[in-house]
Protein backbone atom coordinates (compact mmCIF):
# COMPACT_ATOMS: atom_id res chain seq x y z
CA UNK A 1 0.00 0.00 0.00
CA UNK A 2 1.32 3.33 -0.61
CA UNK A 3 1.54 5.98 2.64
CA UNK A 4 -1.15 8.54 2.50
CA UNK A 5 -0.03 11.92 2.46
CA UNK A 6 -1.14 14.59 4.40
CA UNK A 7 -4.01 15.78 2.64
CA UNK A 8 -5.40 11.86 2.76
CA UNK A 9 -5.69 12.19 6.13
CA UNK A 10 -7.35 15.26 6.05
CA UNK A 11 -10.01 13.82 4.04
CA UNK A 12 -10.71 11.11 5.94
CA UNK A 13 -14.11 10.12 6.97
CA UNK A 14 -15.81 9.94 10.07
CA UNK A 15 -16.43 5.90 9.24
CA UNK A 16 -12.93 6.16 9.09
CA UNK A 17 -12.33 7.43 12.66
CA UNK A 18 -15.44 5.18 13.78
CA UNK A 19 -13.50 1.67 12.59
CA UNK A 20 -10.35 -0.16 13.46
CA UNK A 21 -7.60 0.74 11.65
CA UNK A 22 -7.22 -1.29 8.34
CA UNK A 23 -4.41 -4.21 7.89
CA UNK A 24 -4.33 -3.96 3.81
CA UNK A 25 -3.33 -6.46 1.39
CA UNK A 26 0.15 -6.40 0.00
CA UNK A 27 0.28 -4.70 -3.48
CA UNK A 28 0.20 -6.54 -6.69
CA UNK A 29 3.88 -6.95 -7.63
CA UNK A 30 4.11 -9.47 -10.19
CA UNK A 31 2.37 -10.47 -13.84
CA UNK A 32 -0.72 -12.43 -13.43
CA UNK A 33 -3.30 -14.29 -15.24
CA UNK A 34 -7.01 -14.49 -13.99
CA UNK A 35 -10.41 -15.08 -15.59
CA UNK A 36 -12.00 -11.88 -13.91
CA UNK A 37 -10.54 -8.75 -13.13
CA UNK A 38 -12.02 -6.20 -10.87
CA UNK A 39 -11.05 -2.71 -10.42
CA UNK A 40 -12.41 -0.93 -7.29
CA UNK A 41 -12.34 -2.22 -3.72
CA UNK A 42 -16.02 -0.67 -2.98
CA UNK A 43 -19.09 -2.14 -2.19
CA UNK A 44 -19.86 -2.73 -6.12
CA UNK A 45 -16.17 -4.46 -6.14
CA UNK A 46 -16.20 -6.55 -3.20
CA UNK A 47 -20.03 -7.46 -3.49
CA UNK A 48 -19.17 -8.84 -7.19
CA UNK A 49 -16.12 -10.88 -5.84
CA UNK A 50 -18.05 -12.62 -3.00
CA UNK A 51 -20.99 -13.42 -5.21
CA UNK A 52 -18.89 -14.51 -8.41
CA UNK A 53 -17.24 -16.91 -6.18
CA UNK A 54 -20.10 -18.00 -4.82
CA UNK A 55 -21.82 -18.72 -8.15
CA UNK A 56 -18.57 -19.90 -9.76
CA UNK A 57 -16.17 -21.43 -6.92
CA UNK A 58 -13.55 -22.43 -9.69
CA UNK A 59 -13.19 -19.41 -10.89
CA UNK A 60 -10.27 -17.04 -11.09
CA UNK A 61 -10.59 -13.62 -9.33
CA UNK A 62 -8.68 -10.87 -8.79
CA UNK A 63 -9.47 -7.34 -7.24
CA UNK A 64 -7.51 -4.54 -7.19
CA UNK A 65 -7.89 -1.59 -5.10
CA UNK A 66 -6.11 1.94 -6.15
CA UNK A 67 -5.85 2.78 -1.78
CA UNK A 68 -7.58 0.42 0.82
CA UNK A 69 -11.21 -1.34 0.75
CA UNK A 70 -13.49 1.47 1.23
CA UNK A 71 -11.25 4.26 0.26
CA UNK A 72 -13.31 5.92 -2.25
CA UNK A 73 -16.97 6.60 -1.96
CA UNK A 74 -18.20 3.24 -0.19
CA UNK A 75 -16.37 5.11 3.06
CA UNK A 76 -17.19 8.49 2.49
CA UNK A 77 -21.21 8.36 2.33
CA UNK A 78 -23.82 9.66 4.21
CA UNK A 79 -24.23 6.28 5.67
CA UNK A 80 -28.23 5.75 5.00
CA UNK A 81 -29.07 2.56 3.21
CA UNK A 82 -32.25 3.02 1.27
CA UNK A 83 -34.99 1.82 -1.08
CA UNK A 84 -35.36 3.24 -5.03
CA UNK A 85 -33.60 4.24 -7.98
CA UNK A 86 -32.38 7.82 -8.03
CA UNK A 87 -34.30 9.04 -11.36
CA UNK A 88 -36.56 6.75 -11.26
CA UNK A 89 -39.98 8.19 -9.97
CA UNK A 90 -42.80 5.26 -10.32
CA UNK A 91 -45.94 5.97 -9.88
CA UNK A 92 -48.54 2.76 -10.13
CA UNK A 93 -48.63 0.26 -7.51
CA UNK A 94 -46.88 -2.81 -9.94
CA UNK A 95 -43.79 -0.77 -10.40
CA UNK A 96 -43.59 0.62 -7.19
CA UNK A 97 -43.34 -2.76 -5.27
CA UNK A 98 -40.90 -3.97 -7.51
CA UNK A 99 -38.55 -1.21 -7.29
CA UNK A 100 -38.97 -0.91 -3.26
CA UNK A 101 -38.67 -5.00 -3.29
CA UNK A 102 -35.15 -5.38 -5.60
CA UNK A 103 -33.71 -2.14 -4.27
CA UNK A 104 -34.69 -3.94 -0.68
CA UNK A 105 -32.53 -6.67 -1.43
CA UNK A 106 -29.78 -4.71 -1.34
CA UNK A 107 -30.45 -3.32 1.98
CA UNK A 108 -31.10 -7.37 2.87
CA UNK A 109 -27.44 -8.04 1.69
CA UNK A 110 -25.99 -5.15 3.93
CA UNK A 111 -27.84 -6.72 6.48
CA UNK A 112 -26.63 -10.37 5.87
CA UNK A 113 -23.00 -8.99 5.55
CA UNK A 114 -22.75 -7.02 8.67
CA UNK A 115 -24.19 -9.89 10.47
CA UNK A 116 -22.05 -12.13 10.03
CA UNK A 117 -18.94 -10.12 9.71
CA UNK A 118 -19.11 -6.85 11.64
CA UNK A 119 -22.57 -6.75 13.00
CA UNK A 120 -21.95 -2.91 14.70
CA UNK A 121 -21.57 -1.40 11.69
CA UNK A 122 -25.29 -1.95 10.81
CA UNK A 123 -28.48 -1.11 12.08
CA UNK A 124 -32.47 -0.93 10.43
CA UNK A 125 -34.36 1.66 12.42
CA UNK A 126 -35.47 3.44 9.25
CA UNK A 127 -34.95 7.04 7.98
CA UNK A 128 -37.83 10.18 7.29
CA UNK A 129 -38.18 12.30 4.01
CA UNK A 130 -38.85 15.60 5.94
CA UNK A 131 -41.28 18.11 4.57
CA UNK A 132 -40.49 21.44 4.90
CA UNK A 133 -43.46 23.29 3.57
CA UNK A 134 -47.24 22.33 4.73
CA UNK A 135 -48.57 21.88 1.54
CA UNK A 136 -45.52 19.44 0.32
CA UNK A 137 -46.51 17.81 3.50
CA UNK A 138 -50.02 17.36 2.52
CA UNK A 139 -49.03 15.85 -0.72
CA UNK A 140 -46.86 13.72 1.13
CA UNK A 141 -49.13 12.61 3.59
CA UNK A 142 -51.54 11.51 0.26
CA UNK A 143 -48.65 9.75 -1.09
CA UNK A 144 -48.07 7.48 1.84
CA UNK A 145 -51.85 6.58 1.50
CA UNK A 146 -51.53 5.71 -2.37
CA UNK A 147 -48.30 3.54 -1.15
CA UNK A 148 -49.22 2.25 1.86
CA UNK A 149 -52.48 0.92 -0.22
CA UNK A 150 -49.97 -0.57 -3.37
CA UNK A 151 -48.59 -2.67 -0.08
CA UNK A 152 -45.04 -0.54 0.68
CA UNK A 153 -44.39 0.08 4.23
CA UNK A 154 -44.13 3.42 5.55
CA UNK A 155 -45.90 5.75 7.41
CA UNK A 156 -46.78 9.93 7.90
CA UNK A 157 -45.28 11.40 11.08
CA UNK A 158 -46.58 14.51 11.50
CA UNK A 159 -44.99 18.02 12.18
CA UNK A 160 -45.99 17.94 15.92
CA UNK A 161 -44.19 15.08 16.54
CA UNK A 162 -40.96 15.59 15.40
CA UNK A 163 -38.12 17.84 16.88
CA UNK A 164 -36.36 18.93 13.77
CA UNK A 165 -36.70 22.45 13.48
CA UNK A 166 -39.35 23.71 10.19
CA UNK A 167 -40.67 20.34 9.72
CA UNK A 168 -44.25 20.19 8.96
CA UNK A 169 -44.08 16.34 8.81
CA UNK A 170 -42.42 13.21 7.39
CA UNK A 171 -42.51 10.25 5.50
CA UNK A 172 -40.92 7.33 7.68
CA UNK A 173 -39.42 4.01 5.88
CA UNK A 174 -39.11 1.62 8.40
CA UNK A 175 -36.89 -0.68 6.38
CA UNK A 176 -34.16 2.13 5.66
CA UNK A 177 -30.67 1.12 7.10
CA UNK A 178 -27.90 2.70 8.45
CA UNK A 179 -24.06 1.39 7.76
CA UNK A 180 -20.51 2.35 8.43
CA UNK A 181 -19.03 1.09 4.72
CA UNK A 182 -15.96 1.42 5.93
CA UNK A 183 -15.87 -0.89 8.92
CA UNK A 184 -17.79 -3.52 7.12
CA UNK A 185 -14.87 -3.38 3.92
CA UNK A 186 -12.47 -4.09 6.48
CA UNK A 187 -14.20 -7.16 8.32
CA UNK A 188 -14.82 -8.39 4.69
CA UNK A 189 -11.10 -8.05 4.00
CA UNK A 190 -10.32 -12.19 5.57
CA UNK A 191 -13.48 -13.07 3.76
CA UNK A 192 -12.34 -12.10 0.34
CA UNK A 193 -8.97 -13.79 0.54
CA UNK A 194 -9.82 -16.85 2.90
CA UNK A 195 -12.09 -17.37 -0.43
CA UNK A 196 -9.41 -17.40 -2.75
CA UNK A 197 -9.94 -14.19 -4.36
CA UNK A 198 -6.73 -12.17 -5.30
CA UNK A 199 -7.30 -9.18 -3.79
CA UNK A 200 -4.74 -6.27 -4.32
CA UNK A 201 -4.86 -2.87 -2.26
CA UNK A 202 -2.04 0.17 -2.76
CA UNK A 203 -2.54 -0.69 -6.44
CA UNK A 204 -3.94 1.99 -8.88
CA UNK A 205 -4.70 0.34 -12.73
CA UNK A 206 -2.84 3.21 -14.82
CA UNK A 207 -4.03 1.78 -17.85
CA UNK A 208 -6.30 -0.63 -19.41
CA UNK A 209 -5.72 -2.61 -22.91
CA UNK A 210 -7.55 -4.78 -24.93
CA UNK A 211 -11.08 -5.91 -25.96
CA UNK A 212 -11.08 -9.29 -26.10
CA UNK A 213 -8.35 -9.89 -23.26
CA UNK A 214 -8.30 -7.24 -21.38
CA UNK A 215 -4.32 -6.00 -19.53
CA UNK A 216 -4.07 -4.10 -16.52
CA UNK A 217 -1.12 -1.91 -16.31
CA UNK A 218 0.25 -1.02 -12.51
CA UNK A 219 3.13 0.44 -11.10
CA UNK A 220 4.74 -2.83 -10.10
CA UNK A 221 2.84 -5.46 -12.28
CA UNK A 222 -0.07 -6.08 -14.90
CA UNK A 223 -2.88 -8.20 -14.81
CA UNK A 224 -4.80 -10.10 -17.67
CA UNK A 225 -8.19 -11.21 -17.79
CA UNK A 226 -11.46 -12.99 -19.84
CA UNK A 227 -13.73 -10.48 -18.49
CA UNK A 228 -13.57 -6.86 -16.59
CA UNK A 229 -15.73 -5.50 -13.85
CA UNK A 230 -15.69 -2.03 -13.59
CA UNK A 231 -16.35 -1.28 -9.83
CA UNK A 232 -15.20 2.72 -10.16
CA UNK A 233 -18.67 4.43 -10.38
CA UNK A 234 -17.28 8.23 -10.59
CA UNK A 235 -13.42 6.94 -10.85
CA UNK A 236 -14.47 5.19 -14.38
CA UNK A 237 -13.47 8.31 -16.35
CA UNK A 238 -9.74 8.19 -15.98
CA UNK A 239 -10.07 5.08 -16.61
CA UNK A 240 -11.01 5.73 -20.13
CA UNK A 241 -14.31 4.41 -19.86
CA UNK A 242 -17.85 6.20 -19.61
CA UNK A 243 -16.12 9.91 -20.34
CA UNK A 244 -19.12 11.05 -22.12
CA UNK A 245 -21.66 9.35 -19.60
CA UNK A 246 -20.38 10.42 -15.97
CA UNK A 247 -19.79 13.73 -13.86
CA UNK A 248 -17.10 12.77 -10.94
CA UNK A 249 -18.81 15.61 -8.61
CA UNK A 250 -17.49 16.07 -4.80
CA UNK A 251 -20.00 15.71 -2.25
CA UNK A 252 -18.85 17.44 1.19
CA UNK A 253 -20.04 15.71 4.12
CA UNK A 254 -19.23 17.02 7.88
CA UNK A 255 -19.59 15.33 11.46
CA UNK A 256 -19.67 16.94 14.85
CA UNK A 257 -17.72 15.58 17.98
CA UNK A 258 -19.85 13.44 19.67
CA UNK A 259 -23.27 14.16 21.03
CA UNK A 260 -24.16 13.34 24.87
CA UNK A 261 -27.86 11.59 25.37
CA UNK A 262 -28.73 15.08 26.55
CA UNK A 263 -27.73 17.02 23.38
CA UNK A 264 -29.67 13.76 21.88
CA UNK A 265 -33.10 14.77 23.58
CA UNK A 266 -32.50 18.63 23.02
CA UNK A 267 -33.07 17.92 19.35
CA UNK A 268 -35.88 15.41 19.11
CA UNK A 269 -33.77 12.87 17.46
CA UNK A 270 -36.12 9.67 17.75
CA UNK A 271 -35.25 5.91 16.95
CA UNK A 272 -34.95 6.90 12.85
CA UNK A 273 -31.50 6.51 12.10
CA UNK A 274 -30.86 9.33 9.41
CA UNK A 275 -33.40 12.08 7.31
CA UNK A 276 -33.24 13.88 3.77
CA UNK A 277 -35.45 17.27 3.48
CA UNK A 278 -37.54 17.52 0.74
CA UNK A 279 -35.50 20.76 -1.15
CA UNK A 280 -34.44 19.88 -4.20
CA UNK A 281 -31.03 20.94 -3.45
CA UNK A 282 -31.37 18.20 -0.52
CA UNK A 283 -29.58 17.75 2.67
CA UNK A 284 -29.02 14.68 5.07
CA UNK A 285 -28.24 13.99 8.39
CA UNK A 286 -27.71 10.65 10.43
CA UNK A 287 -26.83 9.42 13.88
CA UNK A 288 -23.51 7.67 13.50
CA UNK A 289 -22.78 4.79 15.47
CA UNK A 290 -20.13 7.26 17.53
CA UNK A 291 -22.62 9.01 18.49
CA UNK A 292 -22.29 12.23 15.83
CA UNK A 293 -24.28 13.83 13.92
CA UNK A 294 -23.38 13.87 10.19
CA UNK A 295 -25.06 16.09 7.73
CA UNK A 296 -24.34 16.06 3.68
CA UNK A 297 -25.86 18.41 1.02
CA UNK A 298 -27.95 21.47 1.84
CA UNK A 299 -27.07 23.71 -1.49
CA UNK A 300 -25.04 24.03 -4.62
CA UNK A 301 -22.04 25.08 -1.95
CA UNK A 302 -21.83 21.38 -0.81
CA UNK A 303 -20.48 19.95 -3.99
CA UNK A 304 -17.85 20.65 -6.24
CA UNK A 305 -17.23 20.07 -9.48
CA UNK A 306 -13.32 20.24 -10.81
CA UNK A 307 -12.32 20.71 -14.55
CA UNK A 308 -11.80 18.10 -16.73
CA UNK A 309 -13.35 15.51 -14.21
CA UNK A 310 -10.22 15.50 -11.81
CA UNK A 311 -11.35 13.39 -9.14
CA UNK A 312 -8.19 14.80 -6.49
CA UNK A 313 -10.38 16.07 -3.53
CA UNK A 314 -9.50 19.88 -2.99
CA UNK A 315 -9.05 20.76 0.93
CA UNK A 316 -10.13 24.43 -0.23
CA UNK A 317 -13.10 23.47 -1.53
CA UNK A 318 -13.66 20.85 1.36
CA UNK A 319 -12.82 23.86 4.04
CA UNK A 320 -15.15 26.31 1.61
CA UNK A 321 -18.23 24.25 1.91
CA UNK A 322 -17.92 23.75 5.63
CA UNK A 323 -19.64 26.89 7.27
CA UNK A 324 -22.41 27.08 4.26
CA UNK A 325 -23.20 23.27 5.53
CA UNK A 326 -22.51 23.79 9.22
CA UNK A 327 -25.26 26.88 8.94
CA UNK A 328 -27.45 23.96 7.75
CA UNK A 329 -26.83 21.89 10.81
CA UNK A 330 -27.61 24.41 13.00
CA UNK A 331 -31.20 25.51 11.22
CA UNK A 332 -32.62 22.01 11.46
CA UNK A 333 -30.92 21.49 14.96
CA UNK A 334 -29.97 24.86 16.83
CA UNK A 335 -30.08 23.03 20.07
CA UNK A 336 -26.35 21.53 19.14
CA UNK A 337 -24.94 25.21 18.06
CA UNK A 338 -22.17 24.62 20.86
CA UNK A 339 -21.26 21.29 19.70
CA UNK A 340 -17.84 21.54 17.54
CA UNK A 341 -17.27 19.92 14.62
CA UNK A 342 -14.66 17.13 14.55
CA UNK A 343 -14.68 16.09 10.59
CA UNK A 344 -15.22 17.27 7.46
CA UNK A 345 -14.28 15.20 3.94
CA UNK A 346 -15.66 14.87 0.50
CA UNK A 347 -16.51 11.73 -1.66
CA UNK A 348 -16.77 11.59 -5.54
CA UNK A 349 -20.29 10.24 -6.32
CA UNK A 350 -20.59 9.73 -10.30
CA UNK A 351 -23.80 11.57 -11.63
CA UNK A 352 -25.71 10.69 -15.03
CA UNK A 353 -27.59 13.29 -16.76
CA UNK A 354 -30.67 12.08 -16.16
CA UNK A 355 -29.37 10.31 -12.66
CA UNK A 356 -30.47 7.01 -13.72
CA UNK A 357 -27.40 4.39 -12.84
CA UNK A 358 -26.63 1.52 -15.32
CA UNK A 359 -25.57 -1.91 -14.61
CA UNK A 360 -25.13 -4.35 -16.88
CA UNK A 361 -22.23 -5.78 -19.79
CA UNK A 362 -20.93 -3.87 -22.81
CA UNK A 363 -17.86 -4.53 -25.48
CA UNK A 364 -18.04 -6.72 -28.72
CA UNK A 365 -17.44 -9.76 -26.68
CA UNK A 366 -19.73 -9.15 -23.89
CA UNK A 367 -17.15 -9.56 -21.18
CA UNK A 368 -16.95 -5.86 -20.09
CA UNK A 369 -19.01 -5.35 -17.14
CA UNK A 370 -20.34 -1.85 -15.07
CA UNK A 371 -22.36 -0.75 -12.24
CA UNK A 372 -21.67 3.27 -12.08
CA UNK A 373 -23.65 6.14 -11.91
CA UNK A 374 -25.54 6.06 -8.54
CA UNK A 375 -25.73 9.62 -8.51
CA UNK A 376 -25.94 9.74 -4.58
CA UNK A 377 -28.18 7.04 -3.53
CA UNK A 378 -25.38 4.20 -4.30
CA UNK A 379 -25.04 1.95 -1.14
CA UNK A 380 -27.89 -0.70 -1.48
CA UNK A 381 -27.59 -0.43 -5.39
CA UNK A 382 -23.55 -1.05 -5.14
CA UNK A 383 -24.22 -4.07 -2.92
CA UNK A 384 -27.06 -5.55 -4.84
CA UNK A 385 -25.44 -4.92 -8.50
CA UNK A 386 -23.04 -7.23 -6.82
CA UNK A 387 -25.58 -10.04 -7.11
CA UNK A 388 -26.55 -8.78 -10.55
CA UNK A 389 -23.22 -8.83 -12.15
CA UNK A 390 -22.54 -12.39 -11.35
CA UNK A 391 -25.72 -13.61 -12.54
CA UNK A 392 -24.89 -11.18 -15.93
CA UNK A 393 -21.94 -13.46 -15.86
CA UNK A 394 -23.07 -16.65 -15.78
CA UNK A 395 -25.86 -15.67 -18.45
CA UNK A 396 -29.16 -14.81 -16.37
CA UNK A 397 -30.50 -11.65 -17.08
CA UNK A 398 -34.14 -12.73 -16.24
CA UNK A 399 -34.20 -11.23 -12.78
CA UNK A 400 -33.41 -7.78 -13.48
CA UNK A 401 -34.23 -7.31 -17.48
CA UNK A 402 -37.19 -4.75 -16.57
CA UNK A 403 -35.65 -2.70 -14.35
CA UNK A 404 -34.60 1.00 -15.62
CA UNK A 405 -30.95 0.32 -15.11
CA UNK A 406 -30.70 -3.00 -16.67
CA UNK A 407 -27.86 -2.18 -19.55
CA UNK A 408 -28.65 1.24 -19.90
CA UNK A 409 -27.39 3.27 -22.35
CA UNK A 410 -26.46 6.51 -20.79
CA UNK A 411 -27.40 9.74 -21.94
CA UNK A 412 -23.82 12.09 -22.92
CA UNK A 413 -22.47 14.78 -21.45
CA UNK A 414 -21.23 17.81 -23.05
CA UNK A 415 -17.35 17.44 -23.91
CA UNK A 416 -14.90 20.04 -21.96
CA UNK A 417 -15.23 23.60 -21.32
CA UNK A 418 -18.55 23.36 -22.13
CA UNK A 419 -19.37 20.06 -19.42
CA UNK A 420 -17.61 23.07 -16.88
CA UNK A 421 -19.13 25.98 -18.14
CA UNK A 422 -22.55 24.30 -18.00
CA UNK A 423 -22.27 23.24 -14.74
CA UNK A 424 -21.35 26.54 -13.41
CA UNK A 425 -23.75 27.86 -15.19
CA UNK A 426 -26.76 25.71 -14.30
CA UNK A 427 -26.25 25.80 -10.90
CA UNK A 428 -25.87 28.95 -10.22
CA UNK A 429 -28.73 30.31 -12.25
CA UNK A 430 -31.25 27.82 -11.65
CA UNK A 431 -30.20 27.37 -8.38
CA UNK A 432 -30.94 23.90 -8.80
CA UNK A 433 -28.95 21.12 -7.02
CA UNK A 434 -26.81 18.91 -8.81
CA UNK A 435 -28.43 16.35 -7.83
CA UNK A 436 -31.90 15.69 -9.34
CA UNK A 437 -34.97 14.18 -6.54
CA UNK A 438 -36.30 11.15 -7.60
């Protein structure tokens, strides 16, 4: 593994500070030969190794990880594990069980995981949408009647009954999940390689060759491979792949020290584990299992977008958006104005233009396979596509062939200056968030 430098450790997470230290692999120092490759030690990475060898135990695996497991946006979220398909808005009751019921199975696998192999870093106590306007709460409160009658579990809370400060109700999804990524990477770490998958961290791919055999150029070695799983979601750009199709943006994220049951109480924070407010340039906030508060989003000012996709996280921007979001914090929750705050990083989430993710297998030989563009709402999607990737691979596309992500063909985005310019200039204009509600 190669040291962090300085500014890697002032990016780091709060899952970070909230998990044993990691014990990484060795680097990958030597030519090798395997029948799958996979770049990206993530949840969509690690998810595809564990069920590839389960559906295939003969086969030849190798994963390669640029820092440690968890490095990149799997231990950076906001930590909420949740139902649907950013984009994706259904409204009769046929497609809205089967989105909440395959998107659930993803929140089942985090589940199952953390179980078995680091059962603190998970909890289901469910999350609210929180309406901040009475007549979006109205609307809301009609929705959960239309879904609650289609058979999908959730309930209205009203405004009374909450302690977050402007809410005039919210929608509660008792199934919603809360995980520290990063702690669960790590416990999966002896899993992965006590089931003889190759798994490489401190190894960046620099370069990738080939179409029907693909090569993997590193610093210290190469790897070839049948078949490639690209596990990068907003990394996949310097790759080479998906340049016209997906936005590396930086999402900001801050935590306070941690709260005392007291501080706890002041705000009304009940059994939910985490919210999102219903502004279209949304924020978040979660209890971590530390005990902090973590909020994400809140305005244009909480993400950043850098020129020519560079995916380097800049401290100035990080230390920019940090009083814009901590302003946030303290509107929904002025009781905890005294409370300091003890982290701030940023993650790269990969956006789509419409923010519809794909996941499915491109390349004249059908051995090129993708799960990217989450566009925010990645962690139960990056464990299930996991599960869909290795059927893909075996040939069994049933399950999943009517769902909106199933080998979609992304929509492109504008080449450079204008992809930079645009940005700019629809953000700031519109004063629209750059990420759109589904």
């Amino acid at each position: 593994m190669r040291a962090p430098d300085q500014h890697e450790h002032a990016n780091r997470s709060v899952w970070w500070a909230e998990s044993a230290p990691p014990e990484p692999a060795a680097p990958l120092a030597r030519h090798l030969t395997t029948d799958v490759a996979i770049i990206g030690g993530g949840f969509t990475g690690v998810s595809t190794a564990l069920h590839l060898r389960k559906r295939c135990p003969e086969l030849g695996i190798a994963l390669l990880e640029a820092g440690v497991l968890g490095e990149g946006a799997s231990g950076r979220n906001g930590g909420q594990v949740l139902h649907w398909i950013n984009g994706v808005s259904p409204q009769t009751p046929e497609p809205l069980r089967r989105i909440h019921a395959v998107t659930g199975l993803g929140i089942d696998i985090a589940e199952e995981l953390a179980a078995k192999h680091a059962p603190a870093s998970f909890r289901r106590h469910g999350a609210l949408e929180v309406l901040t306007d009475a007549r979006r709460a109205e609307e809301a409160h009609a929705r959960v009647e239309r879904w609650t009658s289609a058979g999908i579990p959730v309930e209205f809370i009203p405004g009374s009954q909450l302690g977050i400060h402007g809410a005039h109700g919210a929608v509660r999804n008792p199934l919603a999940g809360r995980l520290n990524g990063f702690a669960l990477l790590q416990a999966l770490r002896p899993v992965l390689t006590s089931q003889a998958i190759a798994l490489y961290e401190g190894t960046r791919v620099s370069r990738v060759r080939g179409s029907r055999e693909f090569t993997l150029e590193t610093a210290a070695g190469e790897v070839r491979a049948r078949a490639l799983v690209l596990a990068t979601n907003g990394y996949t750009p310097a790759l080479g792949f998906f340049r016209r199709s997906v936005l590396p943006l930086h999402s900001h994220v801050l935590a306070t020290a941690p709260l005392v049951e007291a501080d706890w109480q002041r705000i009304g924070w009940g059994a939910w584990d985490g919210f999102s407010d219903d502004h279209d340039r949304i924020a978040y906030a979660l209890r971590t299992p530390g005990g902090r508060l973590l909020l994400g989003g809140g305005g244009n000012r909480a993400y950043t977008y850098h020129y020519r996709s560079r995916v380097v996280a800049s401290e100035a921007a990080i230390a920019r958006a940090q009083p814009f979001m901590t302003r946030i914090l303290h509107r929904y929750f002025p009781g905890i104005a005294h409370v300091p705050i003890e982290h701030r990083w940023s993650g790269v989430l990969g956006i789509t233009l419409d923010r519809v993710c794909s996941i499915g297998v491109r390349g004249e030989h059908a051995n090129l396979f993708h799960a990217l563009g989450y566009s925010g709402h990645g962690i139960a999607l990056a464990l299930l596509a996991g599960k869909i990737l290795a059927d893909r691979y075996v040939g069994n596309h049933e399950p999943w062939r009517d769902l909106p992500f199933h080998d979609k063909r992304l929509l492109p985005l504008p080449p450079e200056p204008l992809r930079w310019l645009g940005y700019q200039v629809y953000t700031k204009l519109t004063g629209k968030s750059p990420r759109k509600q589904g």
